[in-house]
C-alpha atoms as a PDB file:
ATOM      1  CA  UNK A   1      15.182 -11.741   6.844  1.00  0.00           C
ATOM      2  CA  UNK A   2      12.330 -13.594   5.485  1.00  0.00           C
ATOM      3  CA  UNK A   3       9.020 -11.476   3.729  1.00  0.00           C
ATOM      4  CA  UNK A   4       5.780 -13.175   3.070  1.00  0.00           C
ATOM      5  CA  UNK A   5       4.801 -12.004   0.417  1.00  0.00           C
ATOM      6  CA  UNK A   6       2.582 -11.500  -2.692  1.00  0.00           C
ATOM      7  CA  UNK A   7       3.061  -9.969  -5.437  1.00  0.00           C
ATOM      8  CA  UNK A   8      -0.798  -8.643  -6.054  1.00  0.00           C
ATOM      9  CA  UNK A   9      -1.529  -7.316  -2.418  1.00  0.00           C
ATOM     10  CA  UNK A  10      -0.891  -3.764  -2.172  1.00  0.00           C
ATOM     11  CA  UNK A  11       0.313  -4.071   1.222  1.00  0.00           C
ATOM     12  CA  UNK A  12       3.565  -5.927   0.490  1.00  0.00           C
ATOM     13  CA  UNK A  13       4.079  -3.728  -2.064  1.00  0.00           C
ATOM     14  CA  UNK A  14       4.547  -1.001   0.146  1.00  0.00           C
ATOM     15  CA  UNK A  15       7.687  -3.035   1.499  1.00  0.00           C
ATOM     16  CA  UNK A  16       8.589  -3.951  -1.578  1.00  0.00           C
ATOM     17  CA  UNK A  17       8.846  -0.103  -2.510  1.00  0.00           C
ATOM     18  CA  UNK A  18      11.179   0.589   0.236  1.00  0.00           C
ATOM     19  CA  UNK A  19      13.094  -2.428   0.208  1.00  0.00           C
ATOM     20  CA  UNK A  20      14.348  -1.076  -3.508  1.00  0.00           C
ATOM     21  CA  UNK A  21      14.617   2.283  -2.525  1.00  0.00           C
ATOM     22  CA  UNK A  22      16.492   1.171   0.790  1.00  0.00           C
ATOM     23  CA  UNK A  23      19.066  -0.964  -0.995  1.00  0.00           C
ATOM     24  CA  UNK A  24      17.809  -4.058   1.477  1.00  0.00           C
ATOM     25  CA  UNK A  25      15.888  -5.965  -1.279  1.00  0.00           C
ATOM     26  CA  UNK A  26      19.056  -8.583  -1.405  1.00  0.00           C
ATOM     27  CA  UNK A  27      19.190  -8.721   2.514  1.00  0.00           C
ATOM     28  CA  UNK A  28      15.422 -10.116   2.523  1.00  0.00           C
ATOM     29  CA  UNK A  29      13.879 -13.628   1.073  1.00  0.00           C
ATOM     30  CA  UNK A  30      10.868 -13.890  -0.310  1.00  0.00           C
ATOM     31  CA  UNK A  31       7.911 -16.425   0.812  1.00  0.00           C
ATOM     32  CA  UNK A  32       5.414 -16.936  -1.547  1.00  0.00           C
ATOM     33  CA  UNK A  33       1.525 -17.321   0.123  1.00  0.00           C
ATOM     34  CA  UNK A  34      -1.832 -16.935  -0.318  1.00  0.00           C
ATOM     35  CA  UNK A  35      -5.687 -17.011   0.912  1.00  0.00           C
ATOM     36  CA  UNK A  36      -8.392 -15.155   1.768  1.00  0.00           C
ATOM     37  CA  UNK A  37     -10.499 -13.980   5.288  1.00  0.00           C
ATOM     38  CA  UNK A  38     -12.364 -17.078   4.406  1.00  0.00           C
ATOM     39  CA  UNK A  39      -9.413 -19.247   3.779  1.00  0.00           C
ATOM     40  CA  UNK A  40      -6.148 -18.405   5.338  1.00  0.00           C
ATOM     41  CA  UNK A  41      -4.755 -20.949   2.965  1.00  0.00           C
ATOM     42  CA  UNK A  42      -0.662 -20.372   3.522  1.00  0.00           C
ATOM     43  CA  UNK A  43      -0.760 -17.353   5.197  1.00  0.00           C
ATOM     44  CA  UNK A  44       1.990 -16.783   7.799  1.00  0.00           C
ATOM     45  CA  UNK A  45      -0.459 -17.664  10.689  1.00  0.00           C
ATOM     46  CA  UNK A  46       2.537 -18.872  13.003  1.00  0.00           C
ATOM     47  CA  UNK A  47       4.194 -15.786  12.519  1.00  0.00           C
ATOM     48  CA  UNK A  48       1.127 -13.107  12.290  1.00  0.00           C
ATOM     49  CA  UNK A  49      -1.903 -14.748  13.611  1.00  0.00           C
ATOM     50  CA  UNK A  50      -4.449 -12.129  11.790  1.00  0.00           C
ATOM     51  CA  UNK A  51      -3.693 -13.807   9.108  1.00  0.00           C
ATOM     52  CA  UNK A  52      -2.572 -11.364   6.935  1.00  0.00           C
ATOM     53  CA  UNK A  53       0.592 -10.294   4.870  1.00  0.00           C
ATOM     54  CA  UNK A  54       3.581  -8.632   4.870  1.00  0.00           C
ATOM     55  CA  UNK A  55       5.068 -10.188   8.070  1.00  0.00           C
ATOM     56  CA  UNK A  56       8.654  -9.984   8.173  1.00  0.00           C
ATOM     57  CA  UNK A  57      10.742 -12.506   9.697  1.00  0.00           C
ATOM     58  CA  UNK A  58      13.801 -10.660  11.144  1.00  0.00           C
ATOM     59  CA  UNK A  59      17.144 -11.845  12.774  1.00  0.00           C
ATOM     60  CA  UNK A  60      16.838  -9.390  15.406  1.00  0.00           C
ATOM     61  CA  UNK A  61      14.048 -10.589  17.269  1.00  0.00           C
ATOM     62  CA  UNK A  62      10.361 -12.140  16.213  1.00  0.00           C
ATOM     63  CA  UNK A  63       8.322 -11.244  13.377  1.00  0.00           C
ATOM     64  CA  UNK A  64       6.785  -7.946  12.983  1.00  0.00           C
ATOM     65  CA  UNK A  65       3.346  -7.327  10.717  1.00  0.00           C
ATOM     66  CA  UNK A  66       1.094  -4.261   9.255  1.00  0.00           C
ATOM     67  CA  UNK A  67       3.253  -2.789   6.571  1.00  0.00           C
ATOM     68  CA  UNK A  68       3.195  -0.007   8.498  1.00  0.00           C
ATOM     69  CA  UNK A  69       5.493  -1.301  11.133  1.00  0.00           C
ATOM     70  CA  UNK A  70       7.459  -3.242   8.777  1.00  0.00           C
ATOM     71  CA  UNK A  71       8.243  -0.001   6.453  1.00  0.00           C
ATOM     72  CA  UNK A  72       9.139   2.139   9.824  1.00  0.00           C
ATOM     73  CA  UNK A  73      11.877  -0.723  10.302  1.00  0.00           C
ATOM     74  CA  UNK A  74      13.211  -1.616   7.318  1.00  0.00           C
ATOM     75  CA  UNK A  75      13.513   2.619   7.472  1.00  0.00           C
ATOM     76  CA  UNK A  76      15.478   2.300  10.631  1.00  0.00           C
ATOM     77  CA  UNK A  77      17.527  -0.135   9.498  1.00  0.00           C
ATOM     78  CA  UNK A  78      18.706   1.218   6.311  1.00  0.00           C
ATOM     79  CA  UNK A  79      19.206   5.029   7.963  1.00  0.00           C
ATOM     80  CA  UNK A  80      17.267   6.151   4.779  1.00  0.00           C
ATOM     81  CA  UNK A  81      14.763   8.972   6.347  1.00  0.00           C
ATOM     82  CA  UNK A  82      11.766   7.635   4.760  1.00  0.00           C
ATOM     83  CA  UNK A  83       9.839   9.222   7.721  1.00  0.00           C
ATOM     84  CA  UNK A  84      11.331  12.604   8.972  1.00  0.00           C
ATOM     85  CA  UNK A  85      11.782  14.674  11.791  1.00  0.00           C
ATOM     86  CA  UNK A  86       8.489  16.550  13.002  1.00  0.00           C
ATOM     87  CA  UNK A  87       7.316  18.357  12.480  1.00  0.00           C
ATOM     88  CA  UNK A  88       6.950  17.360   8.634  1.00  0.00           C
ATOM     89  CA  UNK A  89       6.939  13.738  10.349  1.00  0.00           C
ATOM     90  CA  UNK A  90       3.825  14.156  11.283  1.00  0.00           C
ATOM     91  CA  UNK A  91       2.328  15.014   7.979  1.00  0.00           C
ATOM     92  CA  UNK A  92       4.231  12.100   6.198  1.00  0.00           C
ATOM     93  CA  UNK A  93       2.532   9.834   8.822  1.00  0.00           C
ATOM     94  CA  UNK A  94      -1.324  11.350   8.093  1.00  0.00           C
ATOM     95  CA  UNK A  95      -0.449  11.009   4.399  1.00  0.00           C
ATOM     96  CA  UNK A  96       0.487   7.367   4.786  1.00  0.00           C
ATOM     97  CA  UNK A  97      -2.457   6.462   6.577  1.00  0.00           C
ATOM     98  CA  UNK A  98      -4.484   8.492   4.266  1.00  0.00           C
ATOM     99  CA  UNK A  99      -3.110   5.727   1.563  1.00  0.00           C
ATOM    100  CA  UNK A 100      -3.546   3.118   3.762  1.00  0.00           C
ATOM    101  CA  UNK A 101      -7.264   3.962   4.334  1.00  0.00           C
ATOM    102  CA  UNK A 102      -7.666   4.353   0.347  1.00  0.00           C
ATOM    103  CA  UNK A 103      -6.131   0.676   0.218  1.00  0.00           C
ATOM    104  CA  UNK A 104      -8.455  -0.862   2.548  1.00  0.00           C
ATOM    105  CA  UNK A 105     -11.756   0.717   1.265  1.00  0.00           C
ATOM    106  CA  UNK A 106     -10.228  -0.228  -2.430  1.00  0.00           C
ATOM    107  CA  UNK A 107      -9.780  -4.004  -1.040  1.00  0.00           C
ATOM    108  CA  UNK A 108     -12.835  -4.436   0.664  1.00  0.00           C
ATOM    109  CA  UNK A 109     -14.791  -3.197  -2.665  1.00  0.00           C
ATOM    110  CA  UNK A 110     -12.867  -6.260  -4.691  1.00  0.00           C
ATOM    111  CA  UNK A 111     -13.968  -8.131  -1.663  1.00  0.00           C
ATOM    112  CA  UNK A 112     -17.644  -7.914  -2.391  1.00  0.00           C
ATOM    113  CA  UNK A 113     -17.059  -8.743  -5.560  1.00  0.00           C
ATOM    114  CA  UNK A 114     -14.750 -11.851  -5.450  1.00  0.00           C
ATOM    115  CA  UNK A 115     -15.709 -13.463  -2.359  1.00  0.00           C
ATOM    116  CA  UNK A 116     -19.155 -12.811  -1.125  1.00  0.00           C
ATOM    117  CA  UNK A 117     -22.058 -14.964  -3.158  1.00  0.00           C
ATOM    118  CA  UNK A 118     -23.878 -12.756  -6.029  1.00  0.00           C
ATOM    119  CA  UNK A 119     -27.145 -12.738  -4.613  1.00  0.00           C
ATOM    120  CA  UNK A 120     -25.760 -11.108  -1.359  1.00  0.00           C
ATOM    121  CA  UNK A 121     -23.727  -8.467  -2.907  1.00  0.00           C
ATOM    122  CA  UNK A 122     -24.777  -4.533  -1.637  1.00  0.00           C
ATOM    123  CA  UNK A 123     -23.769  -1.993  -3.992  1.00  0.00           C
ATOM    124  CA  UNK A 124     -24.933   0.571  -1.629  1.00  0.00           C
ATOM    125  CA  UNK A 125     -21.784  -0.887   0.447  1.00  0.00           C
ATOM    126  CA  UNK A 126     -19.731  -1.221  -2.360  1.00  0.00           C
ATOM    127  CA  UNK A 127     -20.594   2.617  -3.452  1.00  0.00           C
ATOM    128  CA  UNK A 128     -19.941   3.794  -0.044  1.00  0.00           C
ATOM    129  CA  UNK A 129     -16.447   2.012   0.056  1.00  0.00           C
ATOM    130  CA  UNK A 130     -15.499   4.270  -3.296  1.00  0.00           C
ATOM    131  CA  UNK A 131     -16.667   7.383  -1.945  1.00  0.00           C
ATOM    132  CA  UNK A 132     -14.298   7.277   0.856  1.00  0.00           C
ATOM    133  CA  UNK A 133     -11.712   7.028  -1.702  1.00  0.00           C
ATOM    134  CA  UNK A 134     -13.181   9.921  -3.944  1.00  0.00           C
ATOM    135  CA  UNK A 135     -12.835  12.158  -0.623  1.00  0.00           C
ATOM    136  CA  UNK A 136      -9.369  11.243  -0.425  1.00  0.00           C
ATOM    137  CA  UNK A 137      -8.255  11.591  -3.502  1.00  0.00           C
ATOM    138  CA  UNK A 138     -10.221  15.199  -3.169  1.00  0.00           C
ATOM    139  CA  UNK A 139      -8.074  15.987   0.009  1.00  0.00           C
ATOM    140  CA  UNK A 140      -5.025  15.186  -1.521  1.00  0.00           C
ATOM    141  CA  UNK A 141      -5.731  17.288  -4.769  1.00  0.00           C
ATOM    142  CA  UNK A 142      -6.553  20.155  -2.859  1.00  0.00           C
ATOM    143  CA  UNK A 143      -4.600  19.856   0.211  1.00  0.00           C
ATOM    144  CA  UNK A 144      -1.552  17.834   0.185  1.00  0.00           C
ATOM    145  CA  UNK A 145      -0.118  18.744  -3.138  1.00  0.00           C
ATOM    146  CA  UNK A 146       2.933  20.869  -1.721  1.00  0.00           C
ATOM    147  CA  UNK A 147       4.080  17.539   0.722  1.00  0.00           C
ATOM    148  CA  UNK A 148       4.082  15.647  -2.642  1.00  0.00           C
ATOM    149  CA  UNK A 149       6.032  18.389  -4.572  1.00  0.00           C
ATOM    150  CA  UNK A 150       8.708  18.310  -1.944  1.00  0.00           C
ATOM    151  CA  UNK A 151      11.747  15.162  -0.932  1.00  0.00           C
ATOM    152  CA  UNK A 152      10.282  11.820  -0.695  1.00  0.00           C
ATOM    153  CA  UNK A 153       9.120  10.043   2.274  1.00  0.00           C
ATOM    154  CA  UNK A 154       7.450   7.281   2.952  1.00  0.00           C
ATOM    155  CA  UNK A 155       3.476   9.439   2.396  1.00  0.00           C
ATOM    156  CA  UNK A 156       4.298   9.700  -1.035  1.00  0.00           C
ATOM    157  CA  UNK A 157       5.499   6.127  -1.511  1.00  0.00           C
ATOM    158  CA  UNK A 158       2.791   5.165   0.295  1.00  0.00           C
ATOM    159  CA  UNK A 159      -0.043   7.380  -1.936  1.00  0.00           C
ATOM    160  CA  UNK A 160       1.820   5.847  -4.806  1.00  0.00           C
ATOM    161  CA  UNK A 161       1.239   2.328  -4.222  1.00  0.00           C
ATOM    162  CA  UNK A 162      -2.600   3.222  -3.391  1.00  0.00           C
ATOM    163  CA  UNK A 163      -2.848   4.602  -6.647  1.00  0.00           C
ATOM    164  CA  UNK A 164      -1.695   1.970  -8.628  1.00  0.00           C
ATOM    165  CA  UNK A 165      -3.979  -0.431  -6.597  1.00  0.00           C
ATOM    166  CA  UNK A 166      -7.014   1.826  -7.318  1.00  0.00           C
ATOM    167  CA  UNK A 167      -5.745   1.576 -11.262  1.00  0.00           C
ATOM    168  CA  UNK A 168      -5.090  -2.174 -10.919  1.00  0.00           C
ATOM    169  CA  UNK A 169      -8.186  -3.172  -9.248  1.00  0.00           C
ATOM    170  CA  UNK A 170     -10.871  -0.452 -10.084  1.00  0.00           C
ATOM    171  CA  UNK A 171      -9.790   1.313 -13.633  1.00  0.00           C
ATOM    172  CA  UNK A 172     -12.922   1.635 -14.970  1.00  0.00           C
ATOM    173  CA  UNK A 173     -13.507   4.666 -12.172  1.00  0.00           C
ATOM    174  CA  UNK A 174     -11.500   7.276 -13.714  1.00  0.00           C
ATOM    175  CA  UNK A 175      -9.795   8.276 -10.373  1.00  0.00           C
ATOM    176  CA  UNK A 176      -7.669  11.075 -12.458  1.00  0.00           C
ATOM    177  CA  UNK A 177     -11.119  13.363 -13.527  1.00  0.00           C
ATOM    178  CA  UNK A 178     -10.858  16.613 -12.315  1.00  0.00           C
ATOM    179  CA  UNK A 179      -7.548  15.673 -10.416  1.00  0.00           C
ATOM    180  CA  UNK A 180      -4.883  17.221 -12.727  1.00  0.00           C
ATOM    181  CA  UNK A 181      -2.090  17.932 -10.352  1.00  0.00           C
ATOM    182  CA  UNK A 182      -2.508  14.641  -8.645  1.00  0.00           C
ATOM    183  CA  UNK A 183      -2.929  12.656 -11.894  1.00  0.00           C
ATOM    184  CA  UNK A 184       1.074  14.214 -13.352  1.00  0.00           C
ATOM    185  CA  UNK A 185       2.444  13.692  -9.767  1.00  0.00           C
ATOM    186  CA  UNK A 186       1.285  10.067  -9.870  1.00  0.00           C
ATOM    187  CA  UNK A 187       2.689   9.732 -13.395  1.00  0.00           C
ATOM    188  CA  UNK A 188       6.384  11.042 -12.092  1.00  0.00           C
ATOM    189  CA  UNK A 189       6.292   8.602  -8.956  1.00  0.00           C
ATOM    190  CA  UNK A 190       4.800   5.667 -11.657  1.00  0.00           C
ATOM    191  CA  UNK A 191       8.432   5.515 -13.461  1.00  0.00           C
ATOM    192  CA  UNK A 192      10.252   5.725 -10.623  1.00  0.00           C
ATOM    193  CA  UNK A 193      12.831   2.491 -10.314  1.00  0.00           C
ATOM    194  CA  UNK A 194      10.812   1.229  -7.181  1.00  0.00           C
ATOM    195  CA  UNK A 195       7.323   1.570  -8.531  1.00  0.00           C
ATOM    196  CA  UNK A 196       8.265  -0.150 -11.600  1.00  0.00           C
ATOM    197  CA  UNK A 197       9.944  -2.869 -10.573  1.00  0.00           C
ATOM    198  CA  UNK A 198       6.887  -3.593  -7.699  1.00  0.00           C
ATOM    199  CA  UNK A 199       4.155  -3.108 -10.328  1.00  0.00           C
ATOM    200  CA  UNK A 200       1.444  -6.205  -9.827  1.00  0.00           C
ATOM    201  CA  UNK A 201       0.896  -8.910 -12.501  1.00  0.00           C
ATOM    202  CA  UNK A 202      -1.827  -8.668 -14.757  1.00  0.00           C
ATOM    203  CA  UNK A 203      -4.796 -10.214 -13.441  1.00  0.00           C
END
Protein backbone atom coordinates (compact mmCIF):
# COMPACT_ATOMS: atom_id res chain seq x y z
CA UNK A 1 0.00 0.00 0.00
CA UNK A 2 1.09 3.41 -0.76
CA UNK A 3 0.02 6.65 1.86
CA UNK A 4 0.37 10.20 0.78
CA UNK A 5 1.32 11.69 3.28
CA UNK A 6 2.56 14.60 5.48
CA UNK A 7 3.87 14.69 8.37
CA UNK A 8 2.23 18.25 9.66
CA UNK A 9 -1.48 17.62 8.49
CA UNK A 10 -3.49 16.30 11.20
CA UNK A 11 -5.41 14.22 8.95
CA UNK A 12 -2.67 11.73 8.03
CA UNK A 13 -1.87 11.60 11.34
CA UNK A 14 -4.92 10.01 12.20
CA UNK A 15 -3.66 7.04 9.88
CA UNK A 16 -0.54 7.27 11.04
CA UNK A 17 -1.98 6.61 14.68
CA UNK A 18 -3.61 3.48 13.66
CA UNK A 19 -1.19 2.24 11.34
CA UNK A 20 1.22 1.92 14.71
CA UNK A 21 -1.35 0.77 16.80
CA UNK A 22 -2.52 -1.77 13.99
CA UNK A 23 0.93 -3.27 13.46
CA UNK A 24 0.45 -2.26 9.46
CA UNK A 25 2.92 0.70 9.53
CA UNK A 26 5.62 -1.75 7.64
CA UNK A 27 2.85 -3.02 5.17
CA UNK A 28 2.34 0.76 3.91
CA UNK A 29 4.91 3.28 1.93
CA UNK A 30 5.04 6.56 2.45
CA UNK A 31 4.65 9.46 -0.36
CA UNK A 32 5.83 12.59 0.56
CA UNK A 33 3.47 15.81 -0.90
CA UNK A 34 2.41 19.02 -0.45
CA UNK A 35 0.21 22.28 -1.40
CA UNK A 36 -2.43 24.23 -0.53
CA UNK A 37 -6.44 24.94 -1.80
CA UNK A 38 -4.65 27.52 -3.81
CA UNK A 39 -1.91 25.33 -5.05
CA UNK A 40 -2.42 21.65 -5.19
CA UNK A 41 1.29 21.51 -5.74
CA UNK A 42 1.96 17.40 -5.46
CA UNK A 43 -1.06 16.45 -4.07
CA UNK A 44 -2.36 13.00 -5.08
CA UNK A 45 -4.84 14.59 -7.62
CA UNK A 46 -4.82 11.32 -9.87
CA UNK A 47 -5.67 9.35 -7.06
CA UNK A 48 -8.10 11.81 -4.90
CA UNK A 49 -9.18 14.55 -7.12
CA UNK A 50 -10.23 17.01 -4.03
CA UNK A 51 -7.01 17.40 -3.72
CA UNK A 52 -6.43 16.55 -0.42
CA UNK A 53 -4.42 14.00 1.80
CA UNK A 54 -4.35 10.90 3.24
CA UNK A 55 -5.30 8.84 0.12
CA UNK A 56 -4.26 5.41 0.35
CA UNK A 57 -3.21 3.45 -2.50
CA UNK A 58 -4.28 -0.18 -1.79
CA UNK A 59 -3.65 -3.58 -3.59
CA UNK A 60 -7.12 -4.52 -3.23
CA UNK A 61 -8.77 -2.24 -5.42
CA UNK A 62 -8.37 1.81 -6.15
CA UNK A 63 -7.49 4.40 -3.80
CA UNK A 64 -9.64 5.36 -1.00
CA UNK A 65 -9.51 9.15 0.74
CA UNK A 66 -10.97 11.14 3.98
CA UNK A 67 -9.09 9.64 6.85
CA UNK A 68 -12.14 8.62 7.90
CA UNK A 69 -12.55 5.92 5.36
CA UNK A 70 -9.01 5.13 5.31
CA UNK A 71 -8.88 4.49 9.33
CA UNK A 72 -12.30 2.26 9.03
CA UNK A 73 -10.06 0.08 6.56
CA UNK A 74 -6.87 -0.13 7.70
CA UNK A 75 -9.33 -1.22 11.00
CA UNK A 76 -10.80 -3.95 8.91
CA UNK A 77 -7.85 -5.09 7.73
CA UNK A 78 -5.86 -5.49 10.77
CA UNK A 79 -9.11 -7.14 12.83
CA UNK A 80 -8.07 -4.58 15.57
CA UNK A 81 -11.73 -3.21 16.78
CA UNK A 82 -10.82 0.31 16.56
CA UNK A 83 -14.59 0.95 15.97
CA UNK A 84 -16.95 -1.43 17.96
CA UNK A 85 -20.08 -3.07 17.93
CA UNK A 86 -23.19 -0.68 18.57
CA UNK A 87 -24.26 0.25 20.28
CA UNK A 88 -20.96 1.91 21.79
CA UNK A 89 -20.14 2.07 17.87
CA UNK A 90 -22.15 4.64 17.52
CA UNK A 91 -20.72 6.87 20.14
CA UNK A 92 -17.07 6.14 18.97
CA UNK A 93 -18.29 7.36 15.52
CA UNK A 94 -19.96 10.92 17.02
CA UNK A 95 -16.72 11.26 19.01
CA UNK A 96 -14.58 10.93 15.91
CA UNK A 97 -16.41 13.32 14.00
CA UNK A 98 -16.57 15.54 16.94
CA UNK A 99 -12.50 15.55 16.42
CA UNK A 100 -12.77 15.78 13.00
CA UNK A 101 -14.97 18.94 13.18
CA UNK A 102 -12.38 20.43 15.89
CA UNK A 103 -9.63 19.70 13.09
CA UNK A 104 -11.28 21.47 10.38
CA UNK A 105 -12.38 24.65 12.29
CA UNK A 106 -8.57 24.49 13.82
CA UNK A 107 -7.27 24.34 9.99
CA UNK A 108 -9.33 26.78 8.50
CA UNK A 109 -8.26 29.38 11.43
CA UNK A 110 -4.33 28.73 10.28
CA UNK A 111 -5.87 29.20 6.92
CA UNK A 112 -6.73 32.82 7.40
CA UNK A 113 -3.70 33.37 8.67
CA UNK A 114 -1.19 31.73 6.22
CA UNK A 115 -2.88 32.01 3.03
CA UNK A 116 -5.36 34.75 2.68
CA UNK A 117 -3.62 38.47 2.08
CA UNK A 118 -3.40 40.63 5.50
CA UNK A 119 -5.59 43.27 4.54
CA UNK A 120 -8.46 40.71 3.93
CA UNK A 121 -8.13 38.78 7.04
CA UNK A 122 -11.71 38.68 9.37
CA UNK A 123 -11.08 37.97 12.85
CA UNK A 124 -14.71 37.89 13.42
CA UNK A 125 -14.32 34.59 11.13
CA UNK A 126 -11.34 33.56 12.63
CA UNK A 127 -13.04 34.00 16.32
CA UNK A 128 -16.02 32.16 15.22
CA UNK A 129 -13.85 29.18 13.87
CA UNK A 130 -12.35 28.87 17.73
CA UNK A 131 -15.55 29.00 19.35
CA UNK A 132 -16.74 25.97 17.66
CA UNK A 133 -13.81 24.35 19.10
CA UNK A 134 -14.33 25.87 22.71
CA UNK A 135 -17.96 24.15 22.50
CA UNK A 136 -16.37 21.01 21.78
CA UNK A 137 -13.91 20.82 23.95
CA UNK A 138 -16.92 21.91 26.55
CA UNK A 139 -18.98 18.81 25.34
CA UNK A 140 -16.34 16.55 25.74
CA UNK A 141 -15.39 17.80 29.35
CA UNK A 142 -18.74 17.48 30.45
CA UNK A 143 -20.16 14.79 28.43
CA UNK A 144 -17.92 12.31 26.95
CA UNK A 145 -15.49 11.78 29.73
CA UNK A 146 -16.71 8.12 30.68
CA UNK A 147 -16.20 6.92 26.60
CA UNK A 148 -12.62 8.26 27.12
CA UNK A 149 -12.10 6.51 30.55
CA UNK A 150 -13.08 3.23 29.00
CA UNK A 151 -10.96 0.66 25.99
CA UNK A 152 -9.71 2.56 23.13
CA UNK A 153 -11.28 3.09 19.88
CA UNK A 154 -10.77 4.96 17.21
CA UNK A 155 -12.98 8.46 19.12
CA UNK A 156 -10.31 8.66 21.43
CA UNK A 157 -7.48 8.32 18.91
CA UNK A 158 -9.19 10.50 16.96
CA UNK A 159 -9.80 13.42 19.96
CA UNK A 160 -6.15 12.80 20.54
CA UNK A 161 -4.75 13.81 17.36
CA UNK A 162 -7.21 17.00 17.43
CA UNK A 163 -5.68 17.95 20.49
CA UNK A 164 -2.30 17.93 19.63
CA UNK A 165 -3.21 19.91 16.41
CA UNK A 166 -5.03 22.56 18.52
CA UNK A 167 -1.53 22.58 20.75
CA UNK A 168 0.61 22.55 17.59
CA UNK A 169 -1.12 25.14 15.67
CA UNK A 170 -3.00 27.41 18.24
CA UNK A 171 -1.02 27.13 21.82
CA UNK A 172 -1.30 30.40 22.77
CA UNK A 173 -5.32 29.57 23.47
CA UNK A 174 -4.99 27.68 26.56
CA UNK A 175 -7.45 24.90 25.40
CA UNK A 176 -6.79 23.02 28.97
CA UNK A 177 -8.51 26.16 31.31
CA UNK A 178 -11.19 24.97 33.17
CA UNK A 179 -10.91 21.47 31.40
CA UNK A 180 -9.17 19.38 34.13
CA UNK A 181 -10.37 15.92 33.37
CA UNK A 182 -9.88 16.40 29.70
CA UNK A 183 -6.48 18.12 30.06
CA UNK A 184 -4.91 14.52 32.34
CA UNK A 185 -6.79 12.27 29.81
CA UNK A 186 -5.02 14.04 26.94
CA UNK A 187 -1.74 13.83 28.85
CA UNK A 188 -2.18 9.74 29.25
CA UNK A 189 -3.12 9.34 25.41
CA UNK A 190 0.05 12.07 24.64
CA UNK A 191 2.73 9.23 25.75
CA UNK A 192 1.14 6.65 24.27
CA UNK A 193 3.67 4.72 21.60
CA UNK A 194 1.38 5.91 18.63
CA UNK A 195 0.98 9.52 19.59
CA UNK A 196 4.57 9.86 20.11
CA UNK A 197 5.96 8.48 17.38
CA UNK A 198 3.19 10.62 14.96
CA UNK A 199 3.91 13.87 16.83
CA UNK A 200 4.39 16.83 13.96
CA UNK A 201 7.74 18.63 13.40
CA UNK A 202 8.33 21.81 14.85
CA UNK A 203 7.22 24.48 12.72
Amino acid sequence: MRLFHSPTSPYVRKVMVVLHETGLLPQVELISTAGTPLDPGTMPLGQNPLGKIPALERDDGPAIYDSRVICRYLDALAGAGLYPPAPREWDTLTLEATADGILDAALLMVYESRLRPEDLRYAPWVEGQWAKIDRALDTVESRWMDHLSGPLDMGQLALAVALGYVDFRHGARDWRENRPRLAAWEATMAARPSLQATRPPEA
